[in-house]
C-alpha atoms as a PDB file:
ATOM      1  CA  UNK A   1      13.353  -1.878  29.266  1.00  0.00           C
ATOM      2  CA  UNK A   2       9.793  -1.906  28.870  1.00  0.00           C
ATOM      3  CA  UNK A   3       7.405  -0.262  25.984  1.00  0.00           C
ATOM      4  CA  UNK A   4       3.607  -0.060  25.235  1.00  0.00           C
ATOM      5  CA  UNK A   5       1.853   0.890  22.713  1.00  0.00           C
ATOM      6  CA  UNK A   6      -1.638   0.376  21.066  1.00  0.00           C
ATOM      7  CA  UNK A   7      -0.033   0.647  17.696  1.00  0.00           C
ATOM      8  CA  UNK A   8       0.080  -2.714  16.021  1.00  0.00           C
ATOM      9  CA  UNK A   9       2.762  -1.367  12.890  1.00  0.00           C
ATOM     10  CA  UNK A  10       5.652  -0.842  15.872  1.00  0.00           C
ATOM     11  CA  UNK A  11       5.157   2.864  16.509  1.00  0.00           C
ATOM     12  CA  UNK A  12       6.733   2.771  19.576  1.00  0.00           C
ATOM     13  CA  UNK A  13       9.162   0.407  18.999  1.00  0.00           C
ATOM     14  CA  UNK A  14       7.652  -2.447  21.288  1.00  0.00           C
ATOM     15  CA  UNK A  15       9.750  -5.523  19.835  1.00  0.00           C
ATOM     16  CA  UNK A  16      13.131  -3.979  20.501  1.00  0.00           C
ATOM     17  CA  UNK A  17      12.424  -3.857  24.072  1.00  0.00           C
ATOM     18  CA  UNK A  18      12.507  -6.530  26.894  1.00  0.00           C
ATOM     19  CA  UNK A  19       9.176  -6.766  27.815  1.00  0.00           C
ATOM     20  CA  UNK A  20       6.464  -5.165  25.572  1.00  0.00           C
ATOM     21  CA  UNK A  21       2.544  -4.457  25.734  1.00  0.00           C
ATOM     22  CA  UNK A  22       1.110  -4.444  22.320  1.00  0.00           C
ATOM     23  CA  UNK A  23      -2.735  -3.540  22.592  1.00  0.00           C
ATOM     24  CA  UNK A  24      -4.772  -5.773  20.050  1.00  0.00           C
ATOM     25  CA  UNK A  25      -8.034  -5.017  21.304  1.00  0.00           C
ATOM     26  CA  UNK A  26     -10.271  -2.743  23.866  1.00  0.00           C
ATOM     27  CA  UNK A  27      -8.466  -5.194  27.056  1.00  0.00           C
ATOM     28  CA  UNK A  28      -6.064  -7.530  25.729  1.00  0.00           C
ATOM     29  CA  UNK A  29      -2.518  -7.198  24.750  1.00  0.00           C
ATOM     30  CA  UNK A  30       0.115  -9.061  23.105  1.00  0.00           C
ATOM     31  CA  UNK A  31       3.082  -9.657  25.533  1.00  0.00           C
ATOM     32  CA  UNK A  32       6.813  -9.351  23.981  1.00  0.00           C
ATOM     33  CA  UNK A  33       9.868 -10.701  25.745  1.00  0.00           C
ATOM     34  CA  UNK A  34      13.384 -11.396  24.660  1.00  0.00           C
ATOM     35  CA  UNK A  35      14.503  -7.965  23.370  1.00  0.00           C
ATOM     36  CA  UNK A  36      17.801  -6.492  23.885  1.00  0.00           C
ATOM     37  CA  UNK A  37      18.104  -4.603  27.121  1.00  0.00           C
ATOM     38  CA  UNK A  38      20.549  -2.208  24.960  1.00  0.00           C
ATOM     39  CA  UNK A  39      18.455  -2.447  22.369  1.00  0.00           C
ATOM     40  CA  UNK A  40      21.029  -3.964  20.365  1.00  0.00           C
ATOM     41  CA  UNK A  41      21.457  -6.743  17.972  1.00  0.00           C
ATOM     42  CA  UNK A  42      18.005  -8.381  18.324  1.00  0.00           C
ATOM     43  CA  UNK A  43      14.208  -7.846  18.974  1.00  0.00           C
ATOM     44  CA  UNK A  44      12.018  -9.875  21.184  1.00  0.00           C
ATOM     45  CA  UNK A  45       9.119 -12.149  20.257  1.00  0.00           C
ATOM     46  CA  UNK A  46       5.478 -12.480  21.454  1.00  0.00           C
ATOM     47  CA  UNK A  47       5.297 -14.717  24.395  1.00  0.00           C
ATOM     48  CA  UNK A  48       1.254 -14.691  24.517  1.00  0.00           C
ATOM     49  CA  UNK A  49      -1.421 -13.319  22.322  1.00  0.00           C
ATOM     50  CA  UNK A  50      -5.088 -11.676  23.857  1.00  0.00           C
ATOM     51  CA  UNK A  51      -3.997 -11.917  27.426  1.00  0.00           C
ATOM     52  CA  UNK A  52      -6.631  -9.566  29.008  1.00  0.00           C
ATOM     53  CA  UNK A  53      -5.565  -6.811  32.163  1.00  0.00           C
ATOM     54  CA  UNK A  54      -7.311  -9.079  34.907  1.00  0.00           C
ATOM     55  CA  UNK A  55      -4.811 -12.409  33.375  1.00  0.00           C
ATOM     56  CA  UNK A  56      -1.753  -9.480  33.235  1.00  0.00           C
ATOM     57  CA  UNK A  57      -0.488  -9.700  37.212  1.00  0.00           C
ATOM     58  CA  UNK A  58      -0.493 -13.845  37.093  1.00  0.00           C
ATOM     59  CA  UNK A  59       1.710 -13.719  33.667  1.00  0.00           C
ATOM     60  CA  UNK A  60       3.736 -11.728  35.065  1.00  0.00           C
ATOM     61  CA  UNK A  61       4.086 -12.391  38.504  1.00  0.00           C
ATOM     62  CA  UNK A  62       5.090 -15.809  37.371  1.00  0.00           C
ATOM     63  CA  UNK A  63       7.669 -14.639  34.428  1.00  0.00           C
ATOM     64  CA  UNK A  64       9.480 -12.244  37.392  1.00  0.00           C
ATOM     65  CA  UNK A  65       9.414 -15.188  39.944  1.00  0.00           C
ATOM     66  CA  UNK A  66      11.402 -17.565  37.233  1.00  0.00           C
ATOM     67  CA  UNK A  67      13.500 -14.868  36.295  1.00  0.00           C
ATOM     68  CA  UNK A  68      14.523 -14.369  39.733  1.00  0.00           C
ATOM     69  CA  UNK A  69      15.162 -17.984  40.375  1.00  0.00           C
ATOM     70  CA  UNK A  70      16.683 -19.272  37.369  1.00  0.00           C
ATOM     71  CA  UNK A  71      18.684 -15.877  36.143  1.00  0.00           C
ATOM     72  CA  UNK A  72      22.575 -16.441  35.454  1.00  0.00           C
ATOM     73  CA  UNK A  73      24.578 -14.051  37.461  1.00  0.00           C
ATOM     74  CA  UNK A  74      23.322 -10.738  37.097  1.00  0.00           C
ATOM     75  CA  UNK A  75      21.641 -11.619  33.748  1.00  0.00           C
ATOM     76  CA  UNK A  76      19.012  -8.974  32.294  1.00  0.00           C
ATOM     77  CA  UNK A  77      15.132  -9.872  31.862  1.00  0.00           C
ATOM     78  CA  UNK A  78      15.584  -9.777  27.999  1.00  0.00           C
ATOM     79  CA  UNK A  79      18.812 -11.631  28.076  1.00  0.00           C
ATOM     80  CA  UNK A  80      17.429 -14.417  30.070  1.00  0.00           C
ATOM     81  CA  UNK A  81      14.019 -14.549  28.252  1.00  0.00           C
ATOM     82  CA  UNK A  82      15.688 -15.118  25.040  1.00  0.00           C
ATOM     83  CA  UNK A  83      18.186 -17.693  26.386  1.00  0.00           C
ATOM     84  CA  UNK A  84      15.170 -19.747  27.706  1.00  0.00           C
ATOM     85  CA  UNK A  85      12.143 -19.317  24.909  1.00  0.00           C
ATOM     86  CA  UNK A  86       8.742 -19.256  24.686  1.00  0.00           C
ATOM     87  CA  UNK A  87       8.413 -22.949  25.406  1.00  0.00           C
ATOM     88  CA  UNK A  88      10.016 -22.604  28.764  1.00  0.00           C
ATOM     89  CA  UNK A  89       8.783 -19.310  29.882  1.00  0.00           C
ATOM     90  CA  UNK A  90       5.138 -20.299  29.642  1.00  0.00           C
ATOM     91  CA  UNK A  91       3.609 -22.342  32.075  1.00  0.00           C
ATOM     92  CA  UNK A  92       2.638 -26.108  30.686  1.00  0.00           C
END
């Protein structure tokens, strides 16, 4: 599940999902991962803060790639991102 909004108070409920755009400027977001993908039982938490649009397709390619490699099973994007943390989901 993915949300974005360019509300910073949660209007569109961007921390409950598994991957979230929260606009905090004219071209920068904040990026969310970790939420339920049944929105259930927990909300995500920011992964980065002010990545601009041209920085969006590297963060991401990269965050799908390790999903893809290191998933468990048939383990959701939210699921996964939470099991692992910010500390191993960003690159060193």
């Amino acid at each position: 599940m993915i949300r974005m909004t360019g509300c910073p108070n949660g209007c569109a409920r961007p921390y409950m999902a598994e991957l979230a755009f929260v606009g905090d400027s004219g071209k920068s977001y904040q990026v969310w991962v970790g939420g339920s993908p049944v929105l259930e039982g927990r909300t995500g938490f920011v992964l980065k803060d002010k990545v601009k649009e041209e920085e969006m397709d590297t963060l991401l390619g990269g965050l799908f790639g390790k999903w893809r490699d290191t998933r468990e099973g048939n383990e959701a994007f939210g699921d996964w991102a939470h099991r692992l943390g910010q500390d191993q989901l960003l690159p060193p």
